[in-house]
N, C-alpha and C. Protein backbone atom coordinates (compact mmCIF):
# COMPACT_ATOMS: atom_id res chain seq x y z
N UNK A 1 146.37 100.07 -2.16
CA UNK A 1 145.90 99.44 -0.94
C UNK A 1 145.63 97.96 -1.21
N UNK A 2 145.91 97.38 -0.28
CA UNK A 2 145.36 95.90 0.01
C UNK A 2 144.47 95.37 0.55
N UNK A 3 143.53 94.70 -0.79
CA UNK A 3 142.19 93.96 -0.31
C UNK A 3 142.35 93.36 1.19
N UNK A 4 141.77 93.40 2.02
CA UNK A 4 142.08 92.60 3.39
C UNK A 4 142.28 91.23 3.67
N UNK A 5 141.33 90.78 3.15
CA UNK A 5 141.27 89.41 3.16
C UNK A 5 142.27 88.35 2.20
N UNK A 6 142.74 89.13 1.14
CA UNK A 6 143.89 88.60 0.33
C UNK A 6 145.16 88.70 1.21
N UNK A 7 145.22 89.48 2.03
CA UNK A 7 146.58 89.62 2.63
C UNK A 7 146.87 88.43 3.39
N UNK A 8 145.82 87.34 4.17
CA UNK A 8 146.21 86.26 4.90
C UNK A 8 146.97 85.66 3.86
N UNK A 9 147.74 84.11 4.45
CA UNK A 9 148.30 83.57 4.78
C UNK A 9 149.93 83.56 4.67
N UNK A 10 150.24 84.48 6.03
CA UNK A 10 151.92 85.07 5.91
C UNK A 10 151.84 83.77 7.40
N UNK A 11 153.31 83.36 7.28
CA UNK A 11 153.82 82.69 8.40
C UNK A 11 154.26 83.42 9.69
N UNK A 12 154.47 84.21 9.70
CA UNK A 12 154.71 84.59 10.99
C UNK A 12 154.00 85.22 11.97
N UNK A 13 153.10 85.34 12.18
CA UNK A 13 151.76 86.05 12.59
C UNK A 13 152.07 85.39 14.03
N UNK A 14 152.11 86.58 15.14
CA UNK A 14 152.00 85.90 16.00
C UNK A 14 150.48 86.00 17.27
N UNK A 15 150.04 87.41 17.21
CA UNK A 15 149.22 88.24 17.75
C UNK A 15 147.61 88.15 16.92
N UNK A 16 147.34 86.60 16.44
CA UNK A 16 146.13 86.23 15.91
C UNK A 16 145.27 86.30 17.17
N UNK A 17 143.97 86.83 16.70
CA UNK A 17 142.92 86.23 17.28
C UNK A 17 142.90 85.12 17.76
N UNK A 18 142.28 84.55 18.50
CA UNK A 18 141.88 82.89 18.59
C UNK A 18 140.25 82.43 18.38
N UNK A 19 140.27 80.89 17.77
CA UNK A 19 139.29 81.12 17.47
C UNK A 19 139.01 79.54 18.04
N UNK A 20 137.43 79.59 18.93
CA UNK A 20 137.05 78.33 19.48
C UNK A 20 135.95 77.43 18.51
N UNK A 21 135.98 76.30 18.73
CA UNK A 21 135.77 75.20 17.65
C UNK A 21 133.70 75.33 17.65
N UNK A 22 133.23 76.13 18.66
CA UNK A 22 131.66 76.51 18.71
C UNK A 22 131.44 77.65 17.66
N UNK A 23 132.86 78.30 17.22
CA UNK A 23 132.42 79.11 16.18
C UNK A 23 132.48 78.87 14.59
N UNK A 24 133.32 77.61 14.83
CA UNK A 24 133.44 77.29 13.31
C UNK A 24 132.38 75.90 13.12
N UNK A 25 132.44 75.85 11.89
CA UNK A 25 131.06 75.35 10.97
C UNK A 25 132.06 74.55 10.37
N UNK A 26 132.97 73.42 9.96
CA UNK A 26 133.07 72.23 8.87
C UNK A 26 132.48 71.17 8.39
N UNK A 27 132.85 70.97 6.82
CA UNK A 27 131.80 70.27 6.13
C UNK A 27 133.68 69.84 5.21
N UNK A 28 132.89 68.85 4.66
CA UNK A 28 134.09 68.08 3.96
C UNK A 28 133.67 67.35 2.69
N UNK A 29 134.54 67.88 1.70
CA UNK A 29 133.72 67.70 0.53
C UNK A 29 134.87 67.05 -0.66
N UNK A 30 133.83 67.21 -1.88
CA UNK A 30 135.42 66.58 -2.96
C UNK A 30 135.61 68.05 -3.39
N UNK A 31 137.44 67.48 -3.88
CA UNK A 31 137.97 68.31 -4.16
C UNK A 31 137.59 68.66 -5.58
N UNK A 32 138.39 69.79 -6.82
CA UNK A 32 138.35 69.99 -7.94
C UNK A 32 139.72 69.82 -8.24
N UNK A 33 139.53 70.46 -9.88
CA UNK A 33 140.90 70.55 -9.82
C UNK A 33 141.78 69.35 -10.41
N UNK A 34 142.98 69.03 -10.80
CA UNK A 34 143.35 67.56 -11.27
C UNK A 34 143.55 66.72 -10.14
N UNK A 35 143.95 65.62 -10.94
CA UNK A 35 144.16 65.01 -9.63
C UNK A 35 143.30 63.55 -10.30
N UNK A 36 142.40 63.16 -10.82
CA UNK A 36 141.37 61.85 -11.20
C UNK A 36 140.94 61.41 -9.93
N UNK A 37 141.40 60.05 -10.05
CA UNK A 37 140.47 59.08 -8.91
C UNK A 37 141.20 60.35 -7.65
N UNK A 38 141.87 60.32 -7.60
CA UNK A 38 142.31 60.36 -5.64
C UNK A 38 141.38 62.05 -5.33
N UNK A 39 141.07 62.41 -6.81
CA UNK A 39 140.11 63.85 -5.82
C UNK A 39 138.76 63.60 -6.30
N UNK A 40 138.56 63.11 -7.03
CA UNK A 40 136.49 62.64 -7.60
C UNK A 40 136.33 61.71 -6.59
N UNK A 41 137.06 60.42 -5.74
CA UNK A 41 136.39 59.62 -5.06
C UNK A 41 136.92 59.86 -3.37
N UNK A 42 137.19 60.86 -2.89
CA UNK A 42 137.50 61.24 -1.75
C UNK A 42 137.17 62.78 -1.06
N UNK A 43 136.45 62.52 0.05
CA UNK A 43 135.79 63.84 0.52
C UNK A 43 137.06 64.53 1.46
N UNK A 44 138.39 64.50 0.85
CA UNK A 44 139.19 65.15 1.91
C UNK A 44 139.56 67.05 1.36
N UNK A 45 139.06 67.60 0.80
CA UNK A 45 138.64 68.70 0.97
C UNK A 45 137.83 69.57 1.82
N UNK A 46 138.53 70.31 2.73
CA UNK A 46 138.12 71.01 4.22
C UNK A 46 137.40 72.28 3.63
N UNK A 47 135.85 72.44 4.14
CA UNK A 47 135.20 73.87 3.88
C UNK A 47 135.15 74.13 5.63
N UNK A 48 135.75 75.51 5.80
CA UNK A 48 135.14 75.56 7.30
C UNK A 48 135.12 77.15 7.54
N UNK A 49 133.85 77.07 8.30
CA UNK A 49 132.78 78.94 8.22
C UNK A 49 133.09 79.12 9.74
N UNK A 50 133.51 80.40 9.61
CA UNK A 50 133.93 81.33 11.13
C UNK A 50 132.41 82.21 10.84
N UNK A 51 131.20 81.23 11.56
CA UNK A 51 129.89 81.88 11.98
C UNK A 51 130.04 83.24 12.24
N UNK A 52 130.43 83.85 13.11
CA UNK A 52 130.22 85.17 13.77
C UNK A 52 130.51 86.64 12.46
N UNK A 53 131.35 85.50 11.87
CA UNK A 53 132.01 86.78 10.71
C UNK A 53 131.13 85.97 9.27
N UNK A 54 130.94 85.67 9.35
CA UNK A 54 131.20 84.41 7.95
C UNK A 54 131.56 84.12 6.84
N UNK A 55 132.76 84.25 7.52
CA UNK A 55 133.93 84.07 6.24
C UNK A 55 134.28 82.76 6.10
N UNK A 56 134.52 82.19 4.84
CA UNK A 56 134.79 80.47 4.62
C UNK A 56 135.91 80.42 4.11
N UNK A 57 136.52 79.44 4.13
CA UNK A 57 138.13 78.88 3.47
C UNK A 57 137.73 77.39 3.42
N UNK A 58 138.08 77.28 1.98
CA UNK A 58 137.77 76.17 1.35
C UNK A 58 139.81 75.95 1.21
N UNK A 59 140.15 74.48 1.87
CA UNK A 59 141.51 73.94 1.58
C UNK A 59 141.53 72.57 1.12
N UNK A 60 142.22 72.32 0.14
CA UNK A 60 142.73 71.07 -0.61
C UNK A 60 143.77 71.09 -0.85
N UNK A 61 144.78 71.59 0.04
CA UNK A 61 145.87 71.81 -0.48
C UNK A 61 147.04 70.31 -0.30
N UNK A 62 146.57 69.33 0.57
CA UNK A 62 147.20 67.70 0.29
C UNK A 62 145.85 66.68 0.65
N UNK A 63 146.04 65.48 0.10
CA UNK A 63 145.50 64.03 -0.05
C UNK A 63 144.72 64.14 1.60
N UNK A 64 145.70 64.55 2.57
CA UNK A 64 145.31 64.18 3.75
C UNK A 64 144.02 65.01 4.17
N UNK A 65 142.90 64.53 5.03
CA UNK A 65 142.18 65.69 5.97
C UNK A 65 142.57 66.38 6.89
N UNK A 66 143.46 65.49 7.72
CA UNK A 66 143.97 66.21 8.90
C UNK A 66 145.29 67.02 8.56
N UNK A 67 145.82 67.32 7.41
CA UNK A 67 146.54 68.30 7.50
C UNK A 67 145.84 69.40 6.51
N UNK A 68 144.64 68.81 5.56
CA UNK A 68 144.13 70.10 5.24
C UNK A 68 143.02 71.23 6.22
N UNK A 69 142.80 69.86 7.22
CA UNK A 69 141.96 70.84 8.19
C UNK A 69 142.92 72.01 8.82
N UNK A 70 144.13 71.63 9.20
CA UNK A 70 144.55 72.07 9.56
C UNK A 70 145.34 73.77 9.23
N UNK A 71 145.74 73.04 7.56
CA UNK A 71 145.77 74.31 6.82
C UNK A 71 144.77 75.33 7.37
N UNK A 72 143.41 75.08 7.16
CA UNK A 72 142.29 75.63 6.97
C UNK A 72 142.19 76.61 8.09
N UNK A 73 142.51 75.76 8.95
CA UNK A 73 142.24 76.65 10.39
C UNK A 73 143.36 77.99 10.35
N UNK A 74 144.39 77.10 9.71
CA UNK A 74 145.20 78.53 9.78
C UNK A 74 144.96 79.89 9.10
N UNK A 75 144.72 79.42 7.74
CA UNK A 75 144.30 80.38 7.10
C UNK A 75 143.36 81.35 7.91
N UNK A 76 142.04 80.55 7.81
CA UNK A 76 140.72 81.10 8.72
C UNK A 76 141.56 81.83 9.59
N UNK A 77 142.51 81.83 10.71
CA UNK A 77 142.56 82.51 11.48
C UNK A 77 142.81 83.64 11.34
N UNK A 78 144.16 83.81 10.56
CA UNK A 78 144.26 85.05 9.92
C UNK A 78 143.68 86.01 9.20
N UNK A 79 142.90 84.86 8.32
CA UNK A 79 141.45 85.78 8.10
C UNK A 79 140.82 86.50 8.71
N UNK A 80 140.33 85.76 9.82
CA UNK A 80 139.27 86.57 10.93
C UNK A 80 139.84 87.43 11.64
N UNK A 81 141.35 87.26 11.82
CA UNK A 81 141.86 88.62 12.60
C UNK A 81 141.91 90.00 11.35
N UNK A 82 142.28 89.80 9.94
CA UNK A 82 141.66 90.63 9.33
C UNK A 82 140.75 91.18 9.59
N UNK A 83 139.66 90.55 9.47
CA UNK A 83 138.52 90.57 9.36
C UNK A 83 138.23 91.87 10.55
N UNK A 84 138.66 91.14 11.93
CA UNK A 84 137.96 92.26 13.04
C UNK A 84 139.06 93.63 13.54
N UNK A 85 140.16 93.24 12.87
CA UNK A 85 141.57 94.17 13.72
C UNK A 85 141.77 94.94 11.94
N UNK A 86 141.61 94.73 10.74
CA UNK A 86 141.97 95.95 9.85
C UNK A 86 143.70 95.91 9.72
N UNK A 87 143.94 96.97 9.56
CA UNK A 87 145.26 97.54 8.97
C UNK A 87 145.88 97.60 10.22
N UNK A 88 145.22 96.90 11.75
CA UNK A 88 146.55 96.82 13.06
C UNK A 88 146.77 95.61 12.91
N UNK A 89 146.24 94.46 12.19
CA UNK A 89 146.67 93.26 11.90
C UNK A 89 147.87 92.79 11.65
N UNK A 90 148.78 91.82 12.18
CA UNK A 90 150.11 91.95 12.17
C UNK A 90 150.13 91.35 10.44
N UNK A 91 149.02 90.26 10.23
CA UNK A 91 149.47 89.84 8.75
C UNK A 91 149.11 90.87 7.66
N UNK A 92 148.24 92.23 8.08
CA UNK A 92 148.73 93.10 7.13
C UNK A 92 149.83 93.97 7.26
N UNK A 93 150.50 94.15 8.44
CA UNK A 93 151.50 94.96 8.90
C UNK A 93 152.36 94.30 8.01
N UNK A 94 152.68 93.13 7.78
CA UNK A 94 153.86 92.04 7.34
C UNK A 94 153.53 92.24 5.79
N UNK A 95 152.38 92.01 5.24
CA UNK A 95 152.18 92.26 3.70
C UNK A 95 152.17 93.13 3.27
N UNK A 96 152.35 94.22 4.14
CA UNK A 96 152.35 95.91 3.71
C UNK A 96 153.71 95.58 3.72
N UNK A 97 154.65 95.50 4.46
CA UNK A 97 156.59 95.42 4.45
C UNK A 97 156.68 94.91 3.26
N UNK A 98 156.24 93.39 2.88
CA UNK A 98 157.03 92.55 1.95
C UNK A 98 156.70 93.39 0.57
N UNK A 99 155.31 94.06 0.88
CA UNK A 99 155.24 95.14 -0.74
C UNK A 99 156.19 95.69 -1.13
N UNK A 100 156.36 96.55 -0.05
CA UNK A 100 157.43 97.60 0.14
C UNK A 100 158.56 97.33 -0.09
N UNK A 101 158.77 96.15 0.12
CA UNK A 101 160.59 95.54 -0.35
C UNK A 101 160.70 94.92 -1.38
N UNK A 102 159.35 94.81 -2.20
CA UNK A 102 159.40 94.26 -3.56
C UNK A 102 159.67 95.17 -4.26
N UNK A 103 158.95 96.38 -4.08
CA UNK A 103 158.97 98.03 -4.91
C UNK A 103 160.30 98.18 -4.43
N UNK A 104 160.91 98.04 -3.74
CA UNK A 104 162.14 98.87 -3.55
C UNK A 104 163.49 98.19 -4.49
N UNK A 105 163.21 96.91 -4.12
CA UNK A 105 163.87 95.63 -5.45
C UNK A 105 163.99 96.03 -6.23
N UNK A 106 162.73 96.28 -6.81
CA UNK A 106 162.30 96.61 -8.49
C UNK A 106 163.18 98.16 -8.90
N UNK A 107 162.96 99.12 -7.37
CA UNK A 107 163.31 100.37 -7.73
C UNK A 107 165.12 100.03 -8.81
N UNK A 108 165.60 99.56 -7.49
CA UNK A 108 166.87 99.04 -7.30
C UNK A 108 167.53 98.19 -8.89
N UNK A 109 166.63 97.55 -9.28
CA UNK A 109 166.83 96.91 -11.02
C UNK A 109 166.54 97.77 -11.75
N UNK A 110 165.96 99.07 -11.89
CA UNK A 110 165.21 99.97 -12.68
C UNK A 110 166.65 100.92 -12.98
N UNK A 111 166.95 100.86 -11.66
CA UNK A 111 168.37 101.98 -11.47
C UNK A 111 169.80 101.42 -12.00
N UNK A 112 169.75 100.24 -11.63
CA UNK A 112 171.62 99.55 -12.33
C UNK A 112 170.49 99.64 -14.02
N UNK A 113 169.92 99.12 -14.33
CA UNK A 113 169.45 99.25 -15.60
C UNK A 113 169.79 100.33 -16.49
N UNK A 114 169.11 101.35 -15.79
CA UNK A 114 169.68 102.77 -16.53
C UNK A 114 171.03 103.15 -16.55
N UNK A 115 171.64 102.81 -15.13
CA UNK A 115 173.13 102.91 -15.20
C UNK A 115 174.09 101.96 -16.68
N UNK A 116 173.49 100.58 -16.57
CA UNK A 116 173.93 100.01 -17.57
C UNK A 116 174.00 100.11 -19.15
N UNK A 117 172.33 101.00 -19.04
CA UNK A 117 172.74 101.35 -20.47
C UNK A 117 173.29 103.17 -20.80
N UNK A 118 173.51 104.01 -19.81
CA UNK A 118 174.69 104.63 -19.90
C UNK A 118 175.63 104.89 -20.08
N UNK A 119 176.40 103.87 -19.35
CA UNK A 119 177.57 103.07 -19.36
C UNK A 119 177.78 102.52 -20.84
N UNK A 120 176.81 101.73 -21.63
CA UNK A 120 177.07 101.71 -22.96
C UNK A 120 176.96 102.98 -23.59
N UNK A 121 176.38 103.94 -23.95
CA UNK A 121 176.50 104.97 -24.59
C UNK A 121 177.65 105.91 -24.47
N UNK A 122 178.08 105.89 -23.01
CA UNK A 122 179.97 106.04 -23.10
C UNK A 122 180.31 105.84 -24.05
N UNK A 123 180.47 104.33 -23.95
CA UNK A 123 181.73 103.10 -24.44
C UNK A 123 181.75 103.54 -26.28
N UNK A 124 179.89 104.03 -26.67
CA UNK A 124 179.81 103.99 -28.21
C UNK A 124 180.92 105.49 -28.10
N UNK A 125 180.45 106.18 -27.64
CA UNK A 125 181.30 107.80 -27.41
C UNK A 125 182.53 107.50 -27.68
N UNK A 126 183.30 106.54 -27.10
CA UNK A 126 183.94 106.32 -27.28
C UNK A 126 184.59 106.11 -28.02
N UNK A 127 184.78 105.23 -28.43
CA UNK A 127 185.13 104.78 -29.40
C UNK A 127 184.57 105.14 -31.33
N UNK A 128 183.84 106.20 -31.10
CA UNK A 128 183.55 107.14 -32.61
C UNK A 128 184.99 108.31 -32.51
C-alpha cells in the first residue's frame, strides 16, 4: 500500500479539490540545501499550511518565488485532495497504475532473463 500523502505530485490530476487563499497560511523563508549566496541571502523558499487539514509543503524547487509559490500550491492541492477523498483520489488512482506498470516491466525483464539464460544452456547442450 501507498502512504497517502507520498502519492501527490502526478501531473495529470484533473478532479482536485479546490482550495481558497482564506485557507492557506504562507510564510517565506531561506532555502537549504546547496546553492551559497543565492539560497543563505534570499527568502524565496515557499512554506504554505492548508489550515483546515494542516498539512504544509515546503517548495524551493527554483531561484524564483512566484514560480515556487506556485509549485507549492500545486503540490498542496493534491495533497489535500489526498488528504480528504483517500484511495478515490484520482492522484492515487494514477500512482496505483504507474506501480502496476512498473511491476509488470520488471515482471516482463525477469521473464526474457530466464528465457535468455535457457537459451544458453541449449547452446552449451549443444555443442558437448
Amino acid at each position: 500500500s501507498i502512504p497517502l500523502l507520498q502519492a501527490a505530485r502526478k501531473k495529470n490530476s484533473l478532479n482536485l479539490l479546490e482550495l481558497t487563499e482564506a485557507e492557506l497560511e504562507e510564510q517565506f523563508v531561506r532555502g537549504d540545501g546547496p546553492g551559497g549566496q543565492a539560497t543563505n541571502k534570499t527568502n524565496n523558499c515557499v512554506v504554505l499550511k492548508h489550515i483546515p487539514s494542516g498539512i504544509v509543503v515546503k517548495c524551493h524547487q527554483t531561484r524564483s518565488v512566484e514560480k515556487n509559490r506556485k509549485i507549492a500550491r500545486e503540490i498542496l492541492q493534491e495533497k489535500v485532495d489526498l488528504f480528504y477523498k483517500g484511495e478515490d483520489s484520482d492522484v492515487f488512482k494514477e500512482k496505483k497504475a504507474s506501480e502496476k506498470q512498473k511491476q509488470e516491466k520488471k515482471r516482463r525483464a525477469k521473464e526474457n532473463l530466464e528465457r535468455k539464460k535457457v537459451f544458453k544452456e541449449m547452446q552449451q547442450l549443444d555443442k558437448e
